[in-house]
N, C-alpha and C. Protein backbone atom coordinates (compact mmCIF):
# COMPACT_ATOMS: atom_id res chain seq x y z
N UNK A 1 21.24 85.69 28.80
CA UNK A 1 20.42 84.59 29.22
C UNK A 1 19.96 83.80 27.98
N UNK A 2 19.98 82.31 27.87
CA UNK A 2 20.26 81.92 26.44
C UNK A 2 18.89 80.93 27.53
N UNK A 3 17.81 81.25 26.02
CA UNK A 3 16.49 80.33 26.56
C UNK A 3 16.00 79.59 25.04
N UNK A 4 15.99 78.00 25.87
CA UNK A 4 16.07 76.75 24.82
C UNK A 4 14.68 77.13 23.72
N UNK A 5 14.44 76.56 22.90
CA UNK A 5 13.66 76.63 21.73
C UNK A 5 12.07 76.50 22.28
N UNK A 6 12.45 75.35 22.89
CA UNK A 6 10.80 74.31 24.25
C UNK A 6 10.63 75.56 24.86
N UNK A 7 11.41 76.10 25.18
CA UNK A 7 10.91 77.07 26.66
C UNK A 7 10.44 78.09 26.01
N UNK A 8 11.31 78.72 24.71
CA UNK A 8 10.07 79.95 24.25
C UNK A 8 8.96 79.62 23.62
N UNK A 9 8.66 78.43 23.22
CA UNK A 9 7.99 78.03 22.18
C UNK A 9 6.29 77.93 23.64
N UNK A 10 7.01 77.36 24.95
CA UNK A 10 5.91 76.99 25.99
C UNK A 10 5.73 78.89 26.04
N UNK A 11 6.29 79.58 25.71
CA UNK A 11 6.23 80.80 26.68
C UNK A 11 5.25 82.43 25.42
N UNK A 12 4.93 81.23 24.23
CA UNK A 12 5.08 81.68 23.27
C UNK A 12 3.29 81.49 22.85
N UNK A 13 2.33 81.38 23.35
CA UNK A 13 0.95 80.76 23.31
C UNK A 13 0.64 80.97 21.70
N UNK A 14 1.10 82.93 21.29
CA UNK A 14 0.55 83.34 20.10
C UNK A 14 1.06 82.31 18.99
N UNK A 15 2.13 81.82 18.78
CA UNK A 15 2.45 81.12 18.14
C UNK A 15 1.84 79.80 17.59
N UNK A 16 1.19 79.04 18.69
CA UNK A 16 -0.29 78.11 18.85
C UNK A 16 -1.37 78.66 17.54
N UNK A 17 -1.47 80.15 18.18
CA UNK A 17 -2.53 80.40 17.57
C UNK A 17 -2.49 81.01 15.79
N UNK A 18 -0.82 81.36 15.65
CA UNK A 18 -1.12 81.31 14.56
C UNK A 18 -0.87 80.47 12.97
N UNK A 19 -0.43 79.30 14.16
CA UNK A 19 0.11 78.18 13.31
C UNK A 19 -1.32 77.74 12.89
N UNK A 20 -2.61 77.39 14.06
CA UNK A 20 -3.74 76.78 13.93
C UNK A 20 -4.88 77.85 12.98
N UNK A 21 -4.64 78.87 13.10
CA UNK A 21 -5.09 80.32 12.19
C UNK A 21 -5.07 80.14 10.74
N UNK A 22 -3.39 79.98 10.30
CA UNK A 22 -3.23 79.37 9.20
C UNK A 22 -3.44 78.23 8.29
N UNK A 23 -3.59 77.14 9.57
CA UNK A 23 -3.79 75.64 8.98
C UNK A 23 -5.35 75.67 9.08
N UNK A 24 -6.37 76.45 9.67
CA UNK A 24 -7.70 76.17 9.37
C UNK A 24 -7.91 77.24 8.23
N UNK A 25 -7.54 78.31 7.92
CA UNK A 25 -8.04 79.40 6.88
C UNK A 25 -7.30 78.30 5.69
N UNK A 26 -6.41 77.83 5.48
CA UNK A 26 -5.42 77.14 4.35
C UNK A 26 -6.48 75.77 4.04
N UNK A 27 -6.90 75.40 4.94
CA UNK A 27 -7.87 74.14 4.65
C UNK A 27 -9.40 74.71 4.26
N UNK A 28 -9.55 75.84 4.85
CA UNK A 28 -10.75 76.17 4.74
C UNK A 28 -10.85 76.22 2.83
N UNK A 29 -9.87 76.96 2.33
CA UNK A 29 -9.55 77.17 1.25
C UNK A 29 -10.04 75.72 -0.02
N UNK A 30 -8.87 74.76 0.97
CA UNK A 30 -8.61 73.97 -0.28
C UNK A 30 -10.08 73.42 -0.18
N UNK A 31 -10.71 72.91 0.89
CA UNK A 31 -12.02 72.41 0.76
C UNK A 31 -13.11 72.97 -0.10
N UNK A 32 -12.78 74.55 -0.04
CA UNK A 32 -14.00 75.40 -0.83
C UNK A 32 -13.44 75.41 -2.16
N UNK A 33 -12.41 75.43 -2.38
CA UNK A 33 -11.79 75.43 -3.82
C UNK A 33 -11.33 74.23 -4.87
N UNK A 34 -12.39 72.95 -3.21
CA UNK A 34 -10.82 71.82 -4.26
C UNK A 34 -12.19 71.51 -5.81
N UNK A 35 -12.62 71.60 -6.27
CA UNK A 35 -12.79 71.42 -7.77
C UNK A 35 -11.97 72.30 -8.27
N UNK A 36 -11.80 73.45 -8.48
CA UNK A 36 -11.01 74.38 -9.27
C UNK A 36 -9.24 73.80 -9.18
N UNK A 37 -9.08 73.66 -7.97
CA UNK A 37 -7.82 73.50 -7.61
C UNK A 37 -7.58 72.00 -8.45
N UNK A 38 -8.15 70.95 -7.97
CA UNK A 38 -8.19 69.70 -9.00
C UNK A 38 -8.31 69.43 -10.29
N UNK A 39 -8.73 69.95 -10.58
CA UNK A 39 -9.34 70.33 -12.21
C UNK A 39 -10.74 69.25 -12.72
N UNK A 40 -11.66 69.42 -11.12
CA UNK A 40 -12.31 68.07 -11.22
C UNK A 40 -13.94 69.33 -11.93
N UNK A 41 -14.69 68.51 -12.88
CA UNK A 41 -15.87 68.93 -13.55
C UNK A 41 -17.06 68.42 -12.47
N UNK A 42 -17.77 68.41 -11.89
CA UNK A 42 -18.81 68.16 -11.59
C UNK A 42 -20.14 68.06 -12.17
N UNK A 43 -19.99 69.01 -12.87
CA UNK A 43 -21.21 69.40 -13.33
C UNK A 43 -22.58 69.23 -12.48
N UNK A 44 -23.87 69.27 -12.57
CA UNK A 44 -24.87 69.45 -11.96
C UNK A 44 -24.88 67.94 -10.97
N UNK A 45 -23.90 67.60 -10.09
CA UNK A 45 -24.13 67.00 -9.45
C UNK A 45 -25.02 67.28 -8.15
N UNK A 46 -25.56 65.76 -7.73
CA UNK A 46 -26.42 66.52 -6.19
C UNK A 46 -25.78 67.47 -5.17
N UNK A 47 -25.85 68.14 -4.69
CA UNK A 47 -25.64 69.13 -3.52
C UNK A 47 -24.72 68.20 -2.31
N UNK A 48 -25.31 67.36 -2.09
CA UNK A 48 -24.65 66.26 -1.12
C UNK A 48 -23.37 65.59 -1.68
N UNK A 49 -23.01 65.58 -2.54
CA UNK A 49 -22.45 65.39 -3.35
C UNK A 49 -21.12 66.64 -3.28
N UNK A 50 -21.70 67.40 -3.76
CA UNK A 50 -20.52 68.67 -3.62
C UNK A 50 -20.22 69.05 -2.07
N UNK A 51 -20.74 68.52 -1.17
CA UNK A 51 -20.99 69.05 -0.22
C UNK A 51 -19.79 67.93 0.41
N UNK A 52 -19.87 67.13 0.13
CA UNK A 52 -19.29 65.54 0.71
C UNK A 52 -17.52 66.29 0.03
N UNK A 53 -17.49 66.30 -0.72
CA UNK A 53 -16.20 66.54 -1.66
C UNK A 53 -15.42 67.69 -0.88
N UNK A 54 -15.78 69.01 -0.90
CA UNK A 54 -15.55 69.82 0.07
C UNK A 54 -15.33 69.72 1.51
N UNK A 55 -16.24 68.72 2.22
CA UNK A 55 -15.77 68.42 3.38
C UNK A 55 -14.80 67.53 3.69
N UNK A 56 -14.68 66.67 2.57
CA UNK A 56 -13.20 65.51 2.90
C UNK A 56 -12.17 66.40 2.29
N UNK A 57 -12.16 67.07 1.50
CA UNK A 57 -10.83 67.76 1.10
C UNK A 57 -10.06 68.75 2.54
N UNK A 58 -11.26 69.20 3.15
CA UNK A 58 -11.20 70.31 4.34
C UNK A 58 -10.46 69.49 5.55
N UNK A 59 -11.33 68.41 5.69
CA UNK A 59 -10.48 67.47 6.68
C UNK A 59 -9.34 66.93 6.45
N UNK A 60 -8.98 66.60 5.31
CA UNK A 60 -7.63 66.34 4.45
C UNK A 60 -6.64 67.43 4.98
N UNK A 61 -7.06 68.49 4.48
CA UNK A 61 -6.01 69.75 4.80
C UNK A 61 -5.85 69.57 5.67
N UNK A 62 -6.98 69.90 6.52
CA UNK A 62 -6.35 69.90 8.38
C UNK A 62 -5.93 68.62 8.86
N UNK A 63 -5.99 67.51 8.31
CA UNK A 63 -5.27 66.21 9.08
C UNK A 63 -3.88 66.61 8.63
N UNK A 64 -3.53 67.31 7.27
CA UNK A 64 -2.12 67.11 6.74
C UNK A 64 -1.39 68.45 7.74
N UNK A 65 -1.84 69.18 8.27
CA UNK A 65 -1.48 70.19 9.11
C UNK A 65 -1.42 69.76 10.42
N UNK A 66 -2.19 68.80 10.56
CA UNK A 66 -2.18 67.99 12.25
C UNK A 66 -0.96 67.30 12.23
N UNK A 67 -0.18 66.91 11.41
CA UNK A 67 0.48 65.55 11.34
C UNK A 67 2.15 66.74 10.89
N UNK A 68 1.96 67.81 10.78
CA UNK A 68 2.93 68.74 10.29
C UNK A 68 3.12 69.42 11.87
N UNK A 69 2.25 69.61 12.46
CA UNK A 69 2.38 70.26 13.91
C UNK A 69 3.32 69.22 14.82
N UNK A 70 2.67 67.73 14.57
CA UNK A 70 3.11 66.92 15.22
C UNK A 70 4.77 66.76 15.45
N UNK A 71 5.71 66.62 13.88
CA UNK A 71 6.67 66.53 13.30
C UNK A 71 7.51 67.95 13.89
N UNK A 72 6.69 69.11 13.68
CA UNK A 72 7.00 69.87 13.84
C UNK A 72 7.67 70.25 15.02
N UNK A 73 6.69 70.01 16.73
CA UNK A 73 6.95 69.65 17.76
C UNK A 73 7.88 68.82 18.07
N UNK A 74 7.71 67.78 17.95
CA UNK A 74 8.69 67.03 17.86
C UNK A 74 10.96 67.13 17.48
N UNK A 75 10.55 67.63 16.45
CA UNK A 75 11.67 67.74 15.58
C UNK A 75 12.35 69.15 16.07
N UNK A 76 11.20 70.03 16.10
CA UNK A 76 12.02 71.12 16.31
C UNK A 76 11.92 71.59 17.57
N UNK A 77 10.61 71.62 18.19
CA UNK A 77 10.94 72.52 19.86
C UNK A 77 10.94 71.46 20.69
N UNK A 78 10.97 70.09 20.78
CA UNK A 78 11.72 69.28 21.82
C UNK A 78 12.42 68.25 20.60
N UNK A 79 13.58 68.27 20.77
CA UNK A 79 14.43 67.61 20.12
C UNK A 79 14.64 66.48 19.85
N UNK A 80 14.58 64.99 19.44
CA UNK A 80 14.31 63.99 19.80
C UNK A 80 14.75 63.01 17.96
N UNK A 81 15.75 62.15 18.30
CA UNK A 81 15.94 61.35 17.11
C UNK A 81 14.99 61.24 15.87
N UNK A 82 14.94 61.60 14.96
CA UNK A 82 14.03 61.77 13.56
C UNK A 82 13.92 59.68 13.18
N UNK A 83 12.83 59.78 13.26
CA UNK A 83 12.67 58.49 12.99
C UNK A 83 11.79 57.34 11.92
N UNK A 84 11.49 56.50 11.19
CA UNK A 84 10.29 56.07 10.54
C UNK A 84 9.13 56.93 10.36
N UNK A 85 8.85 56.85 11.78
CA UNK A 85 7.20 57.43 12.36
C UNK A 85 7.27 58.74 11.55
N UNK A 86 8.76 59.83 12.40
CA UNK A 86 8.40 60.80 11.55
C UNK A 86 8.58 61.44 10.09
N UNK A 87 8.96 60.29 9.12
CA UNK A 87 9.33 60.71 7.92
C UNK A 87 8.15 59.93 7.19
N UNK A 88 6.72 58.78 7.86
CA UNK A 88 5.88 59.04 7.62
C UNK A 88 4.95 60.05 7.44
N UNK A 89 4.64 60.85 9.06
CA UNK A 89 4.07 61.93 9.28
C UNK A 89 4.62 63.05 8.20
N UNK A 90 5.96 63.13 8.07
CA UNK A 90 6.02 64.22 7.14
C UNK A 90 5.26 64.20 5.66
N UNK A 91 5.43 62.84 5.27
CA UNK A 91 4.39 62.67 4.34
C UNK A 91 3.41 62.84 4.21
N UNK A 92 2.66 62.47 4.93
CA UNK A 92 1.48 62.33 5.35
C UNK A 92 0.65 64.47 5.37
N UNK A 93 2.08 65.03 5.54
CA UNK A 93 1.75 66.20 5.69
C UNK A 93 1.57 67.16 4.84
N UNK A 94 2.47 66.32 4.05
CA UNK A 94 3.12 66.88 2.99
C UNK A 94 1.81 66.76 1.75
N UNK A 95 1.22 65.62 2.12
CA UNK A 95 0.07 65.15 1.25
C UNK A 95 -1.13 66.09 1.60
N UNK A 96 -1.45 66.11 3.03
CA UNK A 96 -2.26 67.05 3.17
C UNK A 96 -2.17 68.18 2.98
N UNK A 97 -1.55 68.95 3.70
CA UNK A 97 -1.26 70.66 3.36
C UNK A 97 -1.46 70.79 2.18
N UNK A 98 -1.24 69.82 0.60
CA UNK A 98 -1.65 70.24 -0.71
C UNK A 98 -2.80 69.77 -1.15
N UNK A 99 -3.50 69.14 -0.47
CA UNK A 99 -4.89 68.54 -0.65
C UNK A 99 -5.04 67.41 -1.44
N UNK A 100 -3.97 66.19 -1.26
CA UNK A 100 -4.25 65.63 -1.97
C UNK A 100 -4.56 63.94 -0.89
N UNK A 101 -4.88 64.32 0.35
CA UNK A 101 -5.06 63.09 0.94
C UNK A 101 -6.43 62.43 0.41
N UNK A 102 -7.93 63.15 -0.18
CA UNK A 102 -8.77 62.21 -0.49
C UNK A 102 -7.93 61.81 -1.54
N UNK A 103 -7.33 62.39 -2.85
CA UNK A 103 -6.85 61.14 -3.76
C UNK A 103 -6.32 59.93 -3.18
N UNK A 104 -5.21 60.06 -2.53
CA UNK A 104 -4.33 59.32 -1.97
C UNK A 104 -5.34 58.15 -1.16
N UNK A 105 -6.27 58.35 -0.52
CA UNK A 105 -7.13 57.95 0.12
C UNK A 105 -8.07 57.15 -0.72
N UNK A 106 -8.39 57.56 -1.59
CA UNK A 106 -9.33 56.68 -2.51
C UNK A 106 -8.47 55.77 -3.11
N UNK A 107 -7.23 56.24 -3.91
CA UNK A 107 -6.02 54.82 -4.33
C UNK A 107 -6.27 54.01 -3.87
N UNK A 108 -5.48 54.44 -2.27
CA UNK A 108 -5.34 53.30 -1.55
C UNK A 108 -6.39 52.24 -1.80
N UNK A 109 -7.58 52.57 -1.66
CA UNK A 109 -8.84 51.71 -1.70
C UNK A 109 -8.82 50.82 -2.56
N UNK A 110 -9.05 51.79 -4.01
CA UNK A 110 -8.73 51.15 -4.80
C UNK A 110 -8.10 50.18 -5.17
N UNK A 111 -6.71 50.50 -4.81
CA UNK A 111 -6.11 49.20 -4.90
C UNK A 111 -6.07 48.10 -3.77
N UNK A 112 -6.52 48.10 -2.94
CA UNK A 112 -6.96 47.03 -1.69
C UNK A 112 -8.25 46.62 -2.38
N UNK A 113 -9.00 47.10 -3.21
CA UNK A 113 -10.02 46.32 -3.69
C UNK A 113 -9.70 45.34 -4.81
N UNK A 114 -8.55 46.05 -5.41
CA UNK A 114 -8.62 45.32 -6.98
C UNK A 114 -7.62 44.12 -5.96
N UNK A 115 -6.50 44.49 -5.47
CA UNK A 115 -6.35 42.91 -4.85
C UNK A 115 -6.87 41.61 -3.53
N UNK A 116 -7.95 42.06 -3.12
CA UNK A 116 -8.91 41.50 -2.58
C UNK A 116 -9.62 40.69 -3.86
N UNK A 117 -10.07 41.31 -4.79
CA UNK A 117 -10.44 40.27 -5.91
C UNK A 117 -9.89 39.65 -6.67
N UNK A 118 -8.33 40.00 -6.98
CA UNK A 118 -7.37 39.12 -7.51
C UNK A 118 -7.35 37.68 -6.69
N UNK A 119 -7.10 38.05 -4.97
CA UNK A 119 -6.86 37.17 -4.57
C UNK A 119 -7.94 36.05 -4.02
N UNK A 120 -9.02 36.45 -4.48
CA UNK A 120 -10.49 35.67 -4.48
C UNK A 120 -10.76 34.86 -5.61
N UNK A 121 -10.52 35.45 -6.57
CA UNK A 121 -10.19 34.98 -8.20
C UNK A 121 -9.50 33.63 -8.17
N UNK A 122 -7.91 34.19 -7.66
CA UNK A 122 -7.22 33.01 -7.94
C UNK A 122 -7.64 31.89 -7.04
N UNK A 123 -8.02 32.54 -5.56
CA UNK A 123 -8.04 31.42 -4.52
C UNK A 123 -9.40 30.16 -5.08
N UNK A 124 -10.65 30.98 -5.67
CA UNK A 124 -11.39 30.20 -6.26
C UNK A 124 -11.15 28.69 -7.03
């Protein structure tokens, strides 16, 4: 009896649980660790402060694990043409799972700010 990938995967709950097991203990991690892991100094900064840093790194992880489940589903237990969308998401996952979506996240900013004022500059 030959049973498709979807069907064990529906028939398979533990699997749910230890994909989501891993991706919250793995985030739990990088959030509590990301100064060490970054090589970022703080020093006696406010509490809110360290506190803020840790929690966007944590959500980072787990968005980059949300977006890896997604791909994941997709790609592998219902089968379906690999497309844009998902070779974003893989990125996107790829960024998280290593903790680097607040960097990536602040760039971005960054640079949407510096050319928001370029283009205020010149338009002036």
């Amino acid at each position: 009896m030959l049973i498709r990938l979807g069907e064990w995967y529906a028939q398979t709950p533990i699997l749910w649980f230890l994909f989501w097991a891993t991706a919250v203990v793995a985030s739990l991690f990088f959030g509590w660790k990301c100064f060490d892991i970054h090589g970022v100094n703080i020093g006696d900064a406010h509490w809110s402060k360290r506190w803020h840093q840790h929690w966007v790194n944590f959500v980072g992880s787990l968005f980059g694990w949300a977006a890896f489940w997604i791909v994941f589903r997709k790609v592998c237990i219902y089968p379906s043409p690999v497309g844009w969308f998902d070779a974003a998401m893989m990125a996107v996952a790829y960024i998280g799972i290593i903790g680097y979506i607040p960097f990536v996240a602040h760039s971005l900013m960054q640079g949407v700010t510096e050319l928001t004022k370029k283009f205020l500059k010149t338009s002036s």
